[in-house]
Protein backbone atom coordinates (compact mmCIF):
# COMPACT_ATOMS: atom_id res chain seq x y z
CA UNK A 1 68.14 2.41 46.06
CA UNK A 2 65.10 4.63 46.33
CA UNK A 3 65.02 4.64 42.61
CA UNK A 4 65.41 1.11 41.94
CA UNK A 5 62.86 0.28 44.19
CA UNK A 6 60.04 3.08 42.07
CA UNK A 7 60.95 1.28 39.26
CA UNK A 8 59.61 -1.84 40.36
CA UNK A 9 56.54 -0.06 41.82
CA UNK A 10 55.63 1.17 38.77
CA UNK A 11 54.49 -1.52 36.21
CA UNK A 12 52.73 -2.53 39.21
CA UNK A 13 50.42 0.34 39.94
CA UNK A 14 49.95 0.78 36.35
CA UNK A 15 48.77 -3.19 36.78
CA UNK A 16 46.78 -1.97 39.23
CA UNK A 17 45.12 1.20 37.38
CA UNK A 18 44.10 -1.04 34.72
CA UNK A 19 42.49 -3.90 36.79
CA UNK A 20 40.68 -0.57 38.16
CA UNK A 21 39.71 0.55 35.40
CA UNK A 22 38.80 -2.93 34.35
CA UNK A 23 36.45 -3.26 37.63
CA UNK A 24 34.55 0.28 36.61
CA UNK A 25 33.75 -0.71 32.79
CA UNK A 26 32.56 -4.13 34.27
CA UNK A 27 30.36 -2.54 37.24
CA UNK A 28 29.21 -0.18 34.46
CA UNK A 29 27.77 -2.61 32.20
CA UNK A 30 26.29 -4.64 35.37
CA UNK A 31 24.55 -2.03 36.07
CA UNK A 32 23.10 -1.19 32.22
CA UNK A 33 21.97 -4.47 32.41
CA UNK A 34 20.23 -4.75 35.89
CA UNK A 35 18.84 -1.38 34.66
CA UNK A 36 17.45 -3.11 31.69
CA UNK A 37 15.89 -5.93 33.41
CA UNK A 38 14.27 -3.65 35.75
CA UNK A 39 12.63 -1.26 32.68
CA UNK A 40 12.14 -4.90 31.04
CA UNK A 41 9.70 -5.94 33.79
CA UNK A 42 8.13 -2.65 34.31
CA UNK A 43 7.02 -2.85 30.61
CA UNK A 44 5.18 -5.86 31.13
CA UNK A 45 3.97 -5.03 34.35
CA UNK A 46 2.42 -1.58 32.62
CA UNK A 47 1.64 -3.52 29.58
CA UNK A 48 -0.64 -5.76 31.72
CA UNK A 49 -2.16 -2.78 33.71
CA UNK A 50 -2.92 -0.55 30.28
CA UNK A 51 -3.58 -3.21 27.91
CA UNK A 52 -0.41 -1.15 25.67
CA UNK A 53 1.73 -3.67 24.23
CA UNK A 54 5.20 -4.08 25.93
CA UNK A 55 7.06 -3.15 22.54
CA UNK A 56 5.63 0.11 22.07
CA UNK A 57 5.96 1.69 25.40
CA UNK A 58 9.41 3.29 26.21
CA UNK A 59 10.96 5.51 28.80
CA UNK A 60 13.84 5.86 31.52
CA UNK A 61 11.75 4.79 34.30
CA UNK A 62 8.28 4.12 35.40
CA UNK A 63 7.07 7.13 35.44
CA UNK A 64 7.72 7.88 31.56
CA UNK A 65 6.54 4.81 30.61
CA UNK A 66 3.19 5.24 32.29
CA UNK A 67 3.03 8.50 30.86
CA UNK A 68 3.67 7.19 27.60
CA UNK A 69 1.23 4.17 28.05
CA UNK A 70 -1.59 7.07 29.03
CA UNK A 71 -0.29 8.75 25.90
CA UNK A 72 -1.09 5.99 23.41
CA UNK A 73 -4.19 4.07 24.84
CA UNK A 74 -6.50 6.35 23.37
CA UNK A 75 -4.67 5.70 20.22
CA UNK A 76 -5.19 2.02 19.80
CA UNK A 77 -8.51 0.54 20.12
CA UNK A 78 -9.34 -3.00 18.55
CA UNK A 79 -10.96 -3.11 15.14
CA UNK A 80 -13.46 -5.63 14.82
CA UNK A 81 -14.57 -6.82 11.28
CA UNK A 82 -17.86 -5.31 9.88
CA UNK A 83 -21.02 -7.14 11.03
CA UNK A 84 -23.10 -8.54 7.82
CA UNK A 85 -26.53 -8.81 8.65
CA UNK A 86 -27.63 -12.73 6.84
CA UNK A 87 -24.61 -13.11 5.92
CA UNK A 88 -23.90 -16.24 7.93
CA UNK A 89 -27.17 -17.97 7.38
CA UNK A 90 -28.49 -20.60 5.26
CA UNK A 91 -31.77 -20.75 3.97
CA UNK A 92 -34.09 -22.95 6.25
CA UNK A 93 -36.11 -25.53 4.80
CA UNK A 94 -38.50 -25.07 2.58
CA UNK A 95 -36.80 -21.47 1.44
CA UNK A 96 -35.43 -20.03 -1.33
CA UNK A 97 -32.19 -22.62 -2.08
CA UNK A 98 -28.55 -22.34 -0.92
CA UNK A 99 -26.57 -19.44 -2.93
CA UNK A 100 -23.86 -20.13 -5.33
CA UNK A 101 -20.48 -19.53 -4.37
CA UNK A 102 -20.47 -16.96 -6.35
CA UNK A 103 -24.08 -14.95 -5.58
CA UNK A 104 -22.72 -14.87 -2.16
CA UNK A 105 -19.60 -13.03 -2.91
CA UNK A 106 -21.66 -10.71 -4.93
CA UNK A 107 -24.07 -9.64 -1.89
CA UNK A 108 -21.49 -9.43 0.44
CA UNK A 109 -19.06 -7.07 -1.88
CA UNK A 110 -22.45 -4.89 -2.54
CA UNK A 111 -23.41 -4.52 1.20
CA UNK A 112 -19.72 -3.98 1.90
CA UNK A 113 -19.79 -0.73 -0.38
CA UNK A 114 -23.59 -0.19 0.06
CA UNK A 115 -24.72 -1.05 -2.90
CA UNK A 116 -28.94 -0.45 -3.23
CA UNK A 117 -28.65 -3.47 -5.12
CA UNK A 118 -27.41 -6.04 -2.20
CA UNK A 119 -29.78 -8.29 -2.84
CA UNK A 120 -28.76 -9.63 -6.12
């Protein structure tokens, strides 16, 4: 009777091992994902703090990611287009008359590349 009654016990703990094993995968993956939200907001929190762009910064946890922030700030910086001077005037009244489309794009180019001739 003893063996009758392991039979029966059997497909249910192997039931049971797999529900068990079912229950790990799914805590495992809860907790990649709560781990992911939590680097998620620490990106944009450091990202806020160090002006670094969430997207670039990476690391485990926030101490990487800091370190990594501290890494690159140095390395972006904005770039700000060239300052012309006269180039956004217009001639007041009673001076020389409004360049052609044309002239224009010919003094900027030459003070662009510093051309002695800007002035054309």
């Amino acid at each position: 009777m003893m063996d009758e009654h392991t039979e029966q016990d059997a497909p249910e703990a192997a039931e049971q091992a797999d529900a068990a094993q079912q229950i790990a995968e799914l805590q495992a993956k809860l907790q990649a994902y709560e781990t992911a939200e939590q680097n998620n907001k620490l990106r944009q929190q450091i990202s806020k703090e160090t002006g670094v762009p969430e997207n670039v910064l990476y690391g485990n946890n926030e101490k990487e990611m800091r370190q990594y922030a501290a890494e690159l700030k140095p390395l972006l910086r904005t770039v700000h287009a060239p300052v012309l001077d006269g180039v956004d005037r217009q001639p007041e009244d009673g001076d020389l008359p409004p360049l052609t489309h044309q002239q224009t794009i010919k003094q900027l180019t030459a003070k662009i590349f510093h051309h002695p001739h800007a002035d054309m």
